[in-house]
PDB file of N, CA and C in Angstrom:
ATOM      1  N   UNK A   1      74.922  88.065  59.532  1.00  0.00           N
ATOM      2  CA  UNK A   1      74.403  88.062  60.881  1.00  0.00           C
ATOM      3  C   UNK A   1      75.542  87.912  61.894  1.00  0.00           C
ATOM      4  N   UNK A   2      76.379  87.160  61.425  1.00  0.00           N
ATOM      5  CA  UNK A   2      77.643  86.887  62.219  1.00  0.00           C
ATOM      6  C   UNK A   2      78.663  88.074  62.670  1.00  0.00           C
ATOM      7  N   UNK A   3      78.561  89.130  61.238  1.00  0.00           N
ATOM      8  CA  UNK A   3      78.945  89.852  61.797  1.00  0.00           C
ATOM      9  C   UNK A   3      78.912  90.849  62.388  1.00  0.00           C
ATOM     10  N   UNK A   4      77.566  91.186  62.083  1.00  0.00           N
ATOM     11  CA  UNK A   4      77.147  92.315  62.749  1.00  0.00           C
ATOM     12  C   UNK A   4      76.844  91.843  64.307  1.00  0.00           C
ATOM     13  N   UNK A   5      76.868  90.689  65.079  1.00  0.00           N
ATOM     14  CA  UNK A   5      77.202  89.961  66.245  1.00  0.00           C
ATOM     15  C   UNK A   5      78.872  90.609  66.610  1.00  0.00           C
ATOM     16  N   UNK A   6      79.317  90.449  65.919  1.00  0.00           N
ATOM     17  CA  UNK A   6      80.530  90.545  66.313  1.00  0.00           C
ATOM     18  C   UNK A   6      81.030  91.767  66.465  1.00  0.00           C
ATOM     19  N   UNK A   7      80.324  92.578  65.989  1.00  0.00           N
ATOM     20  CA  UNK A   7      80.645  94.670  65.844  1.00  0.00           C
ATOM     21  C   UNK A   7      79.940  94.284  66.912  1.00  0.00           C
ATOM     22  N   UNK A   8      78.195  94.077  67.434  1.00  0.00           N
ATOM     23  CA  UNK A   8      78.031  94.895  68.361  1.00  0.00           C
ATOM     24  C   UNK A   8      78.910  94.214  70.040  1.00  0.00           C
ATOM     25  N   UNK A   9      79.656  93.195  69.960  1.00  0.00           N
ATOM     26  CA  UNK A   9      80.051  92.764  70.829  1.00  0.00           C
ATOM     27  C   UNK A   9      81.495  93.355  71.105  1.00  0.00           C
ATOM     28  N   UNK A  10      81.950  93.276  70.107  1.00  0.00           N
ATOM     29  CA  UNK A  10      83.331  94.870  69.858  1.00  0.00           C
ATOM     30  C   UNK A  10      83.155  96.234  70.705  1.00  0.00           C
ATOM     31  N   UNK A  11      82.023  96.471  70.092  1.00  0.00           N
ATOM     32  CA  UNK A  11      81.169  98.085  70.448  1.00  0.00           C
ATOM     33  C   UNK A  11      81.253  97.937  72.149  1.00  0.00           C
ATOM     34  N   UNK A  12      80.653  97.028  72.455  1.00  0.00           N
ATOM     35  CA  UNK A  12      80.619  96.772  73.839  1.00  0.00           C
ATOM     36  C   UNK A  12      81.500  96.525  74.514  1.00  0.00           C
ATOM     37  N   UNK A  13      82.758  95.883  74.090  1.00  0.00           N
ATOM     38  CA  UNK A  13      83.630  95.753  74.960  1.00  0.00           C
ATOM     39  C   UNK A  13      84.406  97.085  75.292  1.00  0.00           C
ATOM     40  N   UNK A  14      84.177  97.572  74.222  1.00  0.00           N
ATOM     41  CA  UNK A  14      84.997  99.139  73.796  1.00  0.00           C
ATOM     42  C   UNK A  14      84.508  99.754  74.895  1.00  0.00           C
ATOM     43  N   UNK A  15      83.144 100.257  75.144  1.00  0.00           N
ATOM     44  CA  UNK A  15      82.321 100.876  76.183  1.00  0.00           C
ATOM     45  C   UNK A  15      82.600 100.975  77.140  1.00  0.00           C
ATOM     46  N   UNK A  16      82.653  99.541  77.654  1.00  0.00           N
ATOM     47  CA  UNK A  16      83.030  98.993  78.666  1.00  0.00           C
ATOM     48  C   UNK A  16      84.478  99.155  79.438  1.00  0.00           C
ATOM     49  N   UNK A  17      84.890  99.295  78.509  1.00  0.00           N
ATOM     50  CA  UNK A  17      86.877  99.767  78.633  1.00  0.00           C
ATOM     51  C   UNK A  17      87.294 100.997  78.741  1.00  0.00           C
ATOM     52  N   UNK A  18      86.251 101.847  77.770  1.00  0.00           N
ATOM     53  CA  UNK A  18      85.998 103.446  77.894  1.00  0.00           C
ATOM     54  C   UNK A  18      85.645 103.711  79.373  1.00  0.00           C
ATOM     55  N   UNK A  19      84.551 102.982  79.884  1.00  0.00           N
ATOM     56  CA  UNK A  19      83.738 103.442  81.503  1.00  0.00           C
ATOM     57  C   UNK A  19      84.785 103.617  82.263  1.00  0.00           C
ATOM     58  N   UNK A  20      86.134 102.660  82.557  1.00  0.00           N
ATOM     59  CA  UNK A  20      86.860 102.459  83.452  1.00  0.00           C
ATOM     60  C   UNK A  20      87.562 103.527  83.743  1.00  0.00           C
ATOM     61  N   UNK A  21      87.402 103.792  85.387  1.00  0.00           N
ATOM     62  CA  UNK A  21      87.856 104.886  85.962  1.00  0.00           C
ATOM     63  C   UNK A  21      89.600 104.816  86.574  1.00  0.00           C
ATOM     64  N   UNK A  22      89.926 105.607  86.561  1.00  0.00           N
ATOM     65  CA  UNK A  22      91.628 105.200  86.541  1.00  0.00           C
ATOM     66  C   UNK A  22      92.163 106.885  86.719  1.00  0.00           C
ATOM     67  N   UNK A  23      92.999 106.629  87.879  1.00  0.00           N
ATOM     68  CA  UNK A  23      93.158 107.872  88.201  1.00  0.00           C
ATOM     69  C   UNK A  23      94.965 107.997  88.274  1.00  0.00           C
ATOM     70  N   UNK A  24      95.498 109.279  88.023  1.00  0.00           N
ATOM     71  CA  UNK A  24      97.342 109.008  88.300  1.00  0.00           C
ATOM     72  C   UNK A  24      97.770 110.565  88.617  1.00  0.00           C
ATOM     73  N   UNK A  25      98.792 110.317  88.952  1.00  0.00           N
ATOM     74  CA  UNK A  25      99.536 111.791  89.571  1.00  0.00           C
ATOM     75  C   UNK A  25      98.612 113.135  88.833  1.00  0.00           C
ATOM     76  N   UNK A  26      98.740 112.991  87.219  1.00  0.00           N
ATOM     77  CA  UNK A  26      97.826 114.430  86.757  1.00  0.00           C
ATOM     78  C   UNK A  26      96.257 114.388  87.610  1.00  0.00           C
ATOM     79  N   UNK A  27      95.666 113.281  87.618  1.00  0.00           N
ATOM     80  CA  UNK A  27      94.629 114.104  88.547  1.00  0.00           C
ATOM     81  C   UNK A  27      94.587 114.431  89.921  1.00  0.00           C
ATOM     82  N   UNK A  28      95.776 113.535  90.673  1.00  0.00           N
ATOM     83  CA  UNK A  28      95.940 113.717  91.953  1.00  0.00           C
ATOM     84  C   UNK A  28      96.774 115.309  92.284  1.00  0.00           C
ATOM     85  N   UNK A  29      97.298 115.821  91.400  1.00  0.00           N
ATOM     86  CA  UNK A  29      97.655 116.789  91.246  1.00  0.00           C
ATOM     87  C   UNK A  29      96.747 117.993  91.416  1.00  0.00           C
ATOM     88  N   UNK A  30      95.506 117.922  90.438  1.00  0.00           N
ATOM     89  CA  UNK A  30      94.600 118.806  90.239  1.00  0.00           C
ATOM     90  C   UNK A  30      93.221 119.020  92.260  1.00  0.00           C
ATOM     91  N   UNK A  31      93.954 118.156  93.024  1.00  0.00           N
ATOM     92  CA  UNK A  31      93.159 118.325  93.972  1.00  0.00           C
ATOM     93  C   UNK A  31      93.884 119.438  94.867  1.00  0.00           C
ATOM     94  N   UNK A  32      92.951 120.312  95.159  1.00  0.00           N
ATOM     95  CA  UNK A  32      93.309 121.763  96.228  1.00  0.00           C
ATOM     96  C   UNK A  32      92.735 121.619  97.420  1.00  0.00           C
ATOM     97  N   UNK A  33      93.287 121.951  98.834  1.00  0.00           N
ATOM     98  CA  UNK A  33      92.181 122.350  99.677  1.00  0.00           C
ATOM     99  C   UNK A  33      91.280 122.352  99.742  1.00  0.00           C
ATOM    100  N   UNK A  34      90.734 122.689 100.220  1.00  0.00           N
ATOM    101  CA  UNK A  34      89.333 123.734 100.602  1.00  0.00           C
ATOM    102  C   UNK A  34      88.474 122.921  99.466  1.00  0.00           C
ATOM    103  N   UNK A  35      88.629 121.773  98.455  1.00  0.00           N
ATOM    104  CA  UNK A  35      87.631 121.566  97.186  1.00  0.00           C
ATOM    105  C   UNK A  35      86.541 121.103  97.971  1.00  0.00           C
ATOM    106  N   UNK A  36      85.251 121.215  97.339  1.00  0.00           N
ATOM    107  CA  UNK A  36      84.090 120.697  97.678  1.00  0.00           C
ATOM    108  C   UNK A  36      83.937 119.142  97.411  1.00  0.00           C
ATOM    109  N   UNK A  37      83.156 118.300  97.849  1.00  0.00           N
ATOM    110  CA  UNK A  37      83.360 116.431  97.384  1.00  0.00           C
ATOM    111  C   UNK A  37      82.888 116.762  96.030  1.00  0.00           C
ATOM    112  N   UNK A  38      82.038 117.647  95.527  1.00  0.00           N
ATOM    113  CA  UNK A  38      81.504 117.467  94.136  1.00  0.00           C
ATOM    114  C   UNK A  38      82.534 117.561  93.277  1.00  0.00           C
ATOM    115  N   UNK A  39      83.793 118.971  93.570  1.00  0.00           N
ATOM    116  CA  UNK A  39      84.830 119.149  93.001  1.00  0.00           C
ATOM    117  C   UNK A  39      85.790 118.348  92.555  1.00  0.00           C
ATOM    118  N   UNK A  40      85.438 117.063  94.014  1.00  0.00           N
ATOM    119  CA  UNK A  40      86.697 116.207  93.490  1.00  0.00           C
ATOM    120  C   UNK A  40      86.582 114.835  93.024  1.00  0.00           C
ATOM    121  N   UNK A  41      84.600 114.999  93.207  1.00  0.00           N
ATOM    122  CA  UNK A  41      84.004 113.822  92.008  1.00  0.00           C
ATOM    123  C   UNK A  41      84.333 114.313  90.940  1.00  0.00           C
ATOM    124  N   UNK A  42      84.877 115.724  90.432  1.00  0.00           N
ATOM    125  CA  UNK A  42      84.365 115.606  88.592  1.00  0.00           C
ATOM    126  C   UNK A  42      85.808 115.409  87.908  1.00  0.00           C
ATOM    127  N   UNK A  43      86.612 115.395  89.160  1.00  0.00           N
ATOM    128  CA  UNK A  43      87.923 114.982  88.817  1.00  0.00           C
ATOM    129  C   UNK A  43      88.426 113.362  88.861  1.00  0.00           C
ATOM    130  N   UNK A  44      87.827 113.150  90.099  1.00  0.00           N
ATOM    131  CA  UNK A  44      87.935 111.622  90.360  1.00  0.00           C
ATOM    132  C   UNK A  44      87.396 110.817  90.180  1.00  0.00           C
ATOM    133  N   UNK A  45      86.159 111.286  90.444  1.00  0.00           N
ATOM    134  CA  UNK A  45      84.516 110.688  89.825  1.00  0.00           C
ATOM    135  C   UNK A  45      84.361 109.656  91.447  1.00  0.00           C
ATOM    136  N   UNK A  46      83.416 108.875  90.993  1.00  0.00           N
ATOM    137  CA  UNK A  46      82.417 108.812  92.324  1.00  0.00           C
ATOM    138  C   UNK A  46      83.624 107.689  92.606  1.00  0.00           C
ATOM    139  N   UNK A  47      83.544 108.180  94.420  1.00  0.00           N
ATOM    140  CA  UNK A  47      84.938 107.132  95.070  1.00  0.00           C
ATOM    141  C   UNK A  47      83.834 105.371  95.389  1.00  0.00           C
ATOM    142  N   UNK A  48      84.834 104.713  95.608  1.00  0.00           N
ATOM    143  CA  UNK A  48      85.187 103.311  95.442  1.00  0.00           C
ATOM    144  C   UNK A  48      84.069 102.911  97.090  1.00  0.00           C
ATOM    145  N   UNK A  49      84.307 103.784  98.173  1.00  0.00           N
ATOM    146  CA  UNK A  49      83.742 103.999  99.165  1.00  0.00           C
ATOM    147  C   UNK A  49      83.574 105.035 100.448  1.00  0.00           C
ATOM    148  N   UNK A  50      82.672 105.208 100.999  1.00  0.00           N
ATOM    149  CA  UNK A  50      82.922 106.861 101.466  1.00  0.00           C
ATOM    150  C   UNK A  50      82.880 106.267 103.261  1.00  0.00           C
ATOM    151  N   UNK A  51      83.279 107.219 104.089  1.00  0.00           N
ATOM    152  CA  UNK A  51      82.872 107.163 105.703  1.00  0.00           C
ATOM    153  C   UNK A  51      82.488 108.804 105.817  1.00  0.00           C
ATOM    154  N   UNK A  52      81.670 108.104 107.137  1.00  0.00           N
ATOM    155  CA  UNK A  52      81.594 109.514 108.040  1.00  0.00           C
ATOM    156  C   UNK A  52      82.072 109.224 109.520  1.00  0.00           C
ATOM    157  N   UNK A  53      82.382 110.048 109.760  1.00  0.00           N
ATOM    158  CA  UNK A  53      83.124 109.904 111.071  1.00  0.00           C
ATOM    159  C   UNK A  53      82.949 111.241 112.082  1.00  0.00           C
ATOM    160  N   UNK A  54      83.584 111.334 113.025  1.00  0.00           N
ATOM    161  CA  UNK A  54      83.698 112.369 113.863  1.00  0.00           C
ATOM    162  C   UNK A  54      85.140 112.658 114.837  1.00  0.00           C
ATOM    163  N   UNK A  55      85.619 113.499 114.671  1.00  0.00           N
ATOM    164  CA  UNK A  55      86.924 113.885 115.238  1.00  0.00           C
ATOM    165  C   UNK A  55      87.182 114.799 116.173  1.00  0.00           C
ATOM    166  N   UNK A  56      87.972 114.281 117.277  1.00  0.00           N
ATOM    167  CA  UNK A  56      88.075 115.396 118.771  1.00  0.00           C
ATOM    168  C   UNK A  56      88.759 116.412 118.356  1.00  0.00           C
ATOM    169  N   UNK A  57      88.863 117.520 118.460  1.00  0.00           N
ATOM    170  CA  UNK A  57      89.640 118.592 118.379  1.00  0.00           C
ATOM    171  C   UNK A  57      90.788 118.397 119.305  1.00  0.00           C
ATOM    172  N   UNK A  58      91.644 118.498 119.613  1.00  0.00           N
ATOM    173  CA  UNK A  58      92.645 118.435 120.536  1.00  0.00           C
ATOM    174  C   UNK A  58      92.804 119.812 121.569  1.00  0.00           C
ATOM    175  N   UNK A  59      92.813 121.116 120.636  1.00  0.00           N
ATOM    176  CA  UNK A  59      92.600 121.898 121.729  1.00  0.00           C
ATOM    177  C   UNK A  59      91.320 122.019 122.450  1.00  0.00           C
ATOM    178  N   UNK A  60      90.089 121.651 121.624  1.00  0.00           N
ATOM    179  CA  UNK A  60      88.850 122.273 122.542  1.00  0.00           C
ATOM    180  C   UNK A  60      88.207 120.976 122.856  1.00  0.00           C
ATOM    181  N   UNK A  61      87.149 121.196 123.371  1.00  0.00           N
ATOM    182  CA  UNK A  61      85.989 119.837 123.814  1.00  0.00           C
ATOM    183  C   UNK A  61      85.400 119.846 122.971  1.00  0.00           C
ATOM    184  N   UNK A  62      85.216 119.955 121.449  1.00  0.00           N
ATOM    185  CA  UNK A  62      84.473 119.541 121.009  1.00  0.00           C
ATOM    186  C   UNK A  62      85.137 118.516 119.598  1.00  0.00           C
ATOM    187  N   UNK A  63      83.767 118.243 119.049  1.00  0.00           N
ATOM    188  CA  UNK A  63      83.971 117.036 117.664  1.00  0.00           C
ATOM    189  C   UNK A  63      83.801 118.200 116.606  1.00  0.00           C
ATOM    190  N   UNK A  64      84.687 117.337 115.494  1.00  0.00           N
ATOM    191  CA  UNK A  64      84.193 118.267 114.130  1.00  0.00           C
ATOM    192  C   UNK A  64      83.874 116.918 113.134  1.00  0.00           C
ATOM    193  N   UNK A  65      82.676 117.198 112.527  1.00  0.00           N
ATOM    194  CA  UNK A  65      82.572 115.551 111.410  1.00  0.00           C
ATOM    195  C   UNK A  65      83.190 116.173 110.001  1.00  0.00           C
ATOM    196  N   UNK A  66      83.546 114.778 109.952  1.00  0.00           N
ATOM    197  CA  UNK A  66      84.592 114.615 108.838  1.00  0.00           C
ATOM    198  C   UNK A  66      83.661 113.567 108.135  1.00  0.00           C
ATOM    199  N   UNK A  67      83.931 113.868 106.583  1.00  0.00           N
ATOM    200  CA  UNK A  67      83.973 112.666 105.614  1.00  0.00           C
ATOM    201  C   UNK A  67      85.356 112.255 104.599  1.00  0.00           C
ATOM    202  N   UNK A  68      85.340 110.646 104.394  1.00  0.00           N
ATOM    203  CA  UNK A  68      86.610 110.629 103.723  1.00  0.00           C
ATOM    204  C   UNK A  68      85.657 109.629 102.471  1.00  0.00           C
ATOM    205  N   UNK A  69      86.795 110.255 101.390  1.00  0.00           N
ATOM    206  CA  UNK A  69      86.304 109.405 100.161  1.00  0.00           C
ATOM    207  C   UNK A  69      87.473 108.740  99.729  1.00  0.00           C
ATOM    208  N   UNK A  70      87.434 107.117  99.576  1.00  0.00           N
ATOM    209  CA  UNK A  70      88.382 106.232  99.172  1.00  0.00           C
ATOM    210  C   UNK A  70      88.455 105.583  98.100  1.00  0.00           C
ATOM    211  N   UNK A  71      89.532 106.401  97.497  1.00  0.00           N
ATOM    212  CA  UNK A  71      89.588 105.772  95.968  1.00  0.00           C
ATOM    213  C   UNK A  71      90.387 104.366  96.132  1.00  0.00           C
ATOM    214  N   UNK A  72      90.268 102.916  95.059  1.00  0.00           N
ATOM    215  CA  UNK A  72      91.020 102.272  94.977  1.00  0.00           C
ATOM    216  C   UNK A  72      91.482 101.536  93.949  1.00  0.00           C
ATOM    217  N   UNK A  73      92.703 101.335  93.359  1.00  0.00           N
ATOM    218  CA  UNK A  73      93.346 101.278  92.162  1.00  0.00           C
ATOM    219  C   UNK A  73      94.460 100.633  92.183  1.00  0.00           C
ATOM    220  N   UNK A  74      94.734  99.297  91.496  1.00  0.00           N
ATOM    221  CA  UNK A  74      96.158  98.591  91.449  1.00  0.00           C
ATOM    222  C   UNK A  74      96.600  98.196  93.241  1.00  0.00           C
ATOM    223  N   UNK A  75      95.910  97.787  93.921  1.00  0.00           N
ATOM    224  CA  UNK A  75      96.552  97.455  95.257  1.00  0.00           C
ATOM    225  C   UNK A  75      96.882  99.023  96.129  1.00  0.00           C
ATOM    226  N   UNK A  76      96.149 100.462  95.592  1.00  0.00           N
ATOM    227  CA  UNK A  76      96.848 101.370  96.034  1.00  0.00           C
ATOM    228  C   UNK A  76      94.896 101.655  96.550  1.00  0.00           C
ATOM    229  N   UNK A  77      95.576 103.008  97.287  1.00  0.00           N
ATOM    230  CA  UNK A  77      94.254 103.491  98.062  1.00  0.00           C
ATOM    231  C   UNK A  77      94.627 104.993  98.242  1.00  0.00           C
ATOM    232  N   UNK A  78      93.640 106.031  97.955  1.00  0.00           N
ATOM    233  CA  UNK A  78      93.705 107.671  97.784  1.00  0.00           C
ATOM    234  C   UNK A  78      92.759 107.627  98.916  1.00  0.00           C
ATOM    235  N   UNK A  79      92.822 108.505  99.489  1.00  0.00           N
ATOM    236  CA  UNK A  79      91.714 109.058 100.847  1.00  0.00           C
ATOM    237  C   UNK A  79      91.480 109.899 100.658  1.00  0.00           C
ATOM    238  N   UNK A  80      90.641 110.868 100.578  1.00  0.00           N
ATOM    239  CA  UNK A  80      90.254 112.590 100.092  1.00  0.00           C
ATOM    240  C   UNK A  80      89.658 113.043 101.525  1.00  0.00           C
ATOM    241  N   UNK A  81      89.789 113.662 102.284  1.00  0.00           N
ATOM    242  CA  UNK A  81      89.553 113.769 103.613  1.00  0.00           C
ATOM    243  C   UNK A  81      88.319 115.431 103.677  1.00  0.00           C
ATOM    244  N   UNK A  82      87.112 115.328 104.005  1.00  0.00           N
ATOM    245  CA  UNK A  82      86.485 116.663 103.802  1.00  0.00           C
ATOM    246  C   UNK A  82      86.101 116.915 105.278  1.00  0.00           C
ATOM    247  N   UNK A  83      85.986 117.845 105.631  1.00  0.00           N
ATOM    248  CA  UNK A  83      85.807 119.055 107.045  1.00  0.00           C
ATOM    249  C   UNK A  83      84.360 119.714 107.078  1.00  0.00           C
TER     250      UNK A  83
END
């Protein structure tokens, strides 16, 4: 009984260690332009926290909304900026 306690608590920690999202230059690499947010969930997977915002154009009178997705990892922070 003891040990089969102890596999499935193994099993689980394993899982658990597997889930963890962790991102480094090769995937920051794989981000292009123009990607869609879905594009750069299946690379990054779902960010840490998102905004919406709105931004002046400088030449014209008007706003364009923006969303940014913020990854965060080791004291560091990725911004993915969408149009």
């Amino acid at each position: 009984m003891r040990w089969r306690s102890l596999v499935l608590v193994a099993v689980a920690i394993l899982v658990v260690a597997g889930c963890k999202r962790e991102f480094g230059n090769r995937n920051l690499a794989q981000l292009k332009i123009n990607m869609t947010p879905k594009e750069v969930e299946s690379i990054l997977g779902s960010p840490d926290r998102t905004e919406k915002s709105e931004v002046n154009l400088e030449t014209q009178r008007k706003t364009m909304a923006i969303i940014k997705y913020f990854y965060d990892q080791n004291g560091q922070t990725v911004v993915v900026q969408f149009q």
